[in-house]
N, C-alpha and C. Protein backbone atom coordinates (compact mmCIF):
# COMPACT_ATOMS: atom_id res chain seq x y z
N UNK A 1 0.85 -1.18 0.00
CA UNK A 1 0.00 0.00 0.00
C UNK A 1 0.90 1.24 0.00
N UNK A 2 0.52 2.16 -0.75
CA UNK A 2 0.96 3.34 -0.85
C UNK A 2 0.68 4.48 0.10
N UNK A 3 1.24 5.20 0.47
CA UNK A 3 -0.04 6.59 1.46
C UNK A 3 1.56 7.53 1.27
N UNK A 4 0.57 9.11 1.00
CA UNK A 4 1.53 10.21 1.14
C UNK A 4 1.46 10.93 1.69
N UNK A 5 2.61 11.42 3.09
CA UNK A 5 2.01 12.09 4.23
C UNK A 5 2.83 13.53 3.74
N UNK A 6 2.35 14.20 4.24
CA UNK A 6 3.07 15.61 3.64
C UNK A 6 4.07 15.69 2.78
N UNK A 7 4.13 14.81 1.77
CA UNK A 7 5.11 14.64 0.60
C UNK A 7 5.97 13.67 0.52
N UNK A 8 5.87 12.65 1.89
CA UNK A 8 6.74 11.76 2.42
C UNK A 8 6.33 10.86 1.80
N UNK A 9 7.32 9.87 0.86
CA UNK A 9 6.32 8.93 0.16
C UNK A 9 6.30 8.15 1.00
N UNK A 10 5.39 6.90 1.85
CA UNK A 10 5.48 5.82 2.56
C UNK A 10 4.79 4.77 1.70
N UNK A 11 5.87 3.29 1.78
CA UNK A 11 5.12 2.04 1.16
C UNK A 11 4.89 1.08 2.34
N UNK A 12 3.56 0.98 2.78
CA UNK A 12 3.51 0.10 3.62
C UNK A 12 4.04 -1.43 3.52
N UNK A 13 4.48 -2.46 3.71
CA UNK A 13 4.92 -3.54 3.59
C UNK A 13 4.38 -4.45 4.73
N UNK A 14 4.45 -4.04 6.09
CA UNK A 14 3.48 -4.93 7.15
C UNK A 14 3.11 -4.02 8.12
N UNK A 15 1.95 -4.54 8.17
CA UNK A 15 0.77 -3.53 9.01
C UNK A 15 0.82 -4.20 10.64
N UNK A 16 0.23 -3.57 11.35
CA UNK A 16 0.21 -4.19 12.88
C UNK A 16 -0.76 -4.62 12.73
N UNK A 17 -1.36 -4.90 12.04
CA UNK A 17 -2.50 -6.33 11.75
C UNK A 17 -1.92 -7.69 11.17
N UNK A 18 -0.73 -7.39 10.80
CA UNK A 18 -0.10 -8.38 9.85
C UNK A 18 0.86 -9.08 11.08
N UNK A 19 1.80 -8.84 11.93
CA UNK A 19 1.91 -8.91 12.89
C UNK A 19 1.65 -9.28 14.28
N UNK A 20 0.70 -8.93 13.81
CA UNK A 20 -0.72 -9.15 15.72
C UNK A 20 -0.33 -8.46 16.28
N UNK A 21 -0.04 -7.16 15.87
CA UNK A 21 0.31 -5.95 16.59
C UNK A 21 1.82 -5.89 17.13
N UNK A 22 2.18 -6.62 17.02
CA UNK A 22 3.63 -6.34 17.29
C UNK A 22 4.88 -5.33 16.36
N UNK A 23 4.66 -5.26 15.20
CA UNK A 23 5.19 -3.84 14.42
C UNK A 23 4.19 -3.69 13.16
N UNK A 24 4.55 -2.36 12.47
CA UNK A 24 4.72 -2.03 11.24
C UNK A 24 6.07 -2.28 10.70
N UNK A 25 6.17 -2.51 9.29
CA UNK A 25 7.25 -1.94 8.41
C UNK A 25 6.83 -0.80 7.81
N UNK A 26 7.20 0.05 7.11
CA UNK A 26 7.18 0.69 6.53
C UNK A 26 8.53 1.42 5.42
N UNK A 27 8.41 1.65 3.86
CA UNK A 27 9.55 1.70 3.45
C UNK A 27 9.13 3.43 3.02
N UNK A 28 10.42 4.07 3.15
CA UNK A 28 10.36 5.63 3.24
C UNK A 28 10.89 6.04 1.64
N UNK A 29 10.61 5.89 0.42
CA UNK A 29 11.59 6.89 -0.77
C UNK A 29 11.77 7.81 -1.15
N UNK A 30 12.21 8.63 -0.55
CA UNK A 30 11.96 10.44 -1.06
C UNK A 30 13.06 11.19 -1.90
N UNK A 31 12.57 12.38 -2.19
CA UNK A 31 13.46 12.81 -2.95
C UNK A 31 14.10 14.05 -2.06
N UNK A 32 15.19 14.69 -2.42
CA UNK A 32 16.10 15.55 -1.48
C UNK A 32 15.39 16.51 -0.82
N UNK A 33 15.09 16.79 0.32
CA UNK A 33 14.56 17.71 0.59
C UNK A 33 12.86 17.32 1.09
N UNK A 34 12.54 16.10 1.31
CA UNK A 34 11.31 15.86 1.66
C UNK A 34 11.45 14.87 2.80
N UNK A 35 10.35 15.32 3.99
CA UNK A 35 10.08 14.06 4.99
C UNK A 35 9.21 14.64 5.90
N UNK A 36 9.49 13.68 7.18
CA UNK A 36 8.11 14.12 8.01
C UNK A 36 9.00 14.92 9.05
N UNK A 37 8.17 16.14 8.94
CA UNK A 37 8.78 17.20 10.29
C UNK A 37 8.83 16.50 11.90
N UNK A 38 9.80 16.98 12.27
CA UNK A 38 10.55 16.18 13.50
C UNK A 38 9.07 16.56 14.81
N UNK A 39 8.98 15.06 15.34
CA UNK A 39 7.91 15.06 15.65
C UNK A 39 7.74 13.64 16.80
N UNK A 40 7.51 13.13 17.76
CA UNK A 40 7.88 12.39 18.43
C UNK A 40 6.40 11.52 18.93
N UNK A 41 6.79 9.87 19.63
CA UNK A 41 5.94 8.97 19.75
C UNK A 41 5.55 8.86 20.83
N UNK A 42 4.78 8.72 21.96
CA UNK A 42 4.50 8.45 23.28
C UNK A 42 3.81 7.32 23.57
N UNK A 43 3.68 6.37 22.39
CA UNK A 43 3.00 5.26 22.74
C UNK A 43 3.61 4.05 21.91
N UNK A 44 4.50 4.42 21.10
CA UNK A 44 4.96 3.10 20.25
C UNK A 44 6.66 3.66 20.57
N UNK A 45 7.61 2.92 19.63
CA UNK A 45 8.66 2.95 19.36
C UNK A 45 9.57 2.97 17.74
N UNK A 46 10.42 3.53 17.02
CA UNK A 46 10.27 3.59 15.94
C UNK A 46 11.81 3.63 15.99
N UNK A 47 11.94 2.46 14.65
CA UNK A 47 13.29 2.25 14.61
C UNK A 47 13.83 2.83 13.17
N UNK A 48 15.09 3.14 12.64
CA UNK A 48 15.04 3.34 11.45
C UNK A 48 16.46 2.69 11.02
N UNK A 49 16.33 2.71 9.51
CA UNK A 49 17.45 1.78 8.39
C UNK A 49 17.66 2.95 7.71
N UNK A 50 18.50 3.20 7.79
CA UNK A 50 19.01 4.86 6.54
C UNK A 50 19.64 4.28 5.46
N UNK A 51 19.09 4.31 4.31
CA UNK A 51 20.13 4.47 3.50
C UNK A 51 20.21 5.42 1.97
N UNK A 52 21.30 5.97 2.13
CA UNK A 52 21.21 6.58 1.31
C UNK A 52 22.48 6.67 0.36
N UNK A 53 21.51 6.90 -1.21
CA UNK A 53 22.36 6.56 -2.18
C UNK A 53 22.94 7.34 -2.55
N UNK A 54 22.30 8.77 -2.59
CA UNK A 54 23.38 9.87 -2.99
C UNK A 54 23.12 11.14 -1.80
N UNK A 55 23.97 12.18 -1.21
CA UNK A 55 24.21 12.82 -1.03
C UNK A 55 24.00 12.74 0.56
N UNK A 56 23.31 13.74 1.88
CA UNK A 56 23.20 13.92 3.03
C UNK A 56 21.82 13.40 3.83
N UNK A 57 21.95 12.85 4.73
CA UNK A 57 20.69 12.68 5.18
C UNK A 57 20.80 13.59 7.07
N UNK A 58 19.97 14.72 7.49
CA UNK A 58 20.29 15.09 8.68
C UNK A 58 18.90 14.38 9.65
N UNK A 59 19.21 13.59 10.73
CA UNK A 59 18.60 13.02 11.74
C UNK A 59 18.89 13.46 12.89
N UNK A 60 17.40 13.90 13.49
CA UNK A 60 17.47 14.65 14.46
C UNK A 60 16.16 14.10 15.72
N UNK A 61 16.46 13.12 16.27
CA UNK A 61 15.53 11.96 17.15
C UNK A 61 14.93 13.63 18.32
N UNK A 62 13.48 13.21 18.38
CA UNK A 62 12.95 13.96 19.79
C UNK A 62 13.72 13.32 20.62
């Protein structure tokens, strides 16, 4: 499944239904200069895989 959150492309891959609630996946592809404004969880946990093929990525955890 596809979904686009403020320009952020997200491909869902496994849902917390798929799981039994134990995670999502989710795969992130964007282009330079797009994502989700820094913004934090109080009820789950969120891990991330960076990779990037060309140029800077800046990460900035709440």
């Amino acid at each position: 499944m596809h979904r686009n959150v403020l320009g952020d492309n997200q491909y869902v891959k496994l849902t917390g239904e798929d799981t039994g609630g134990a995670y999502a996946l989710i795969e992130q592809v964007n282009t330079i200069g797009t994502g989700i404004p820094r913004h934090a969880h109080h009820n789950e946990q969120e891990t991330f895989y960076i990779n990037i093929i060309e140029g800077e990525y800046e990460f900035k955890p709440s």
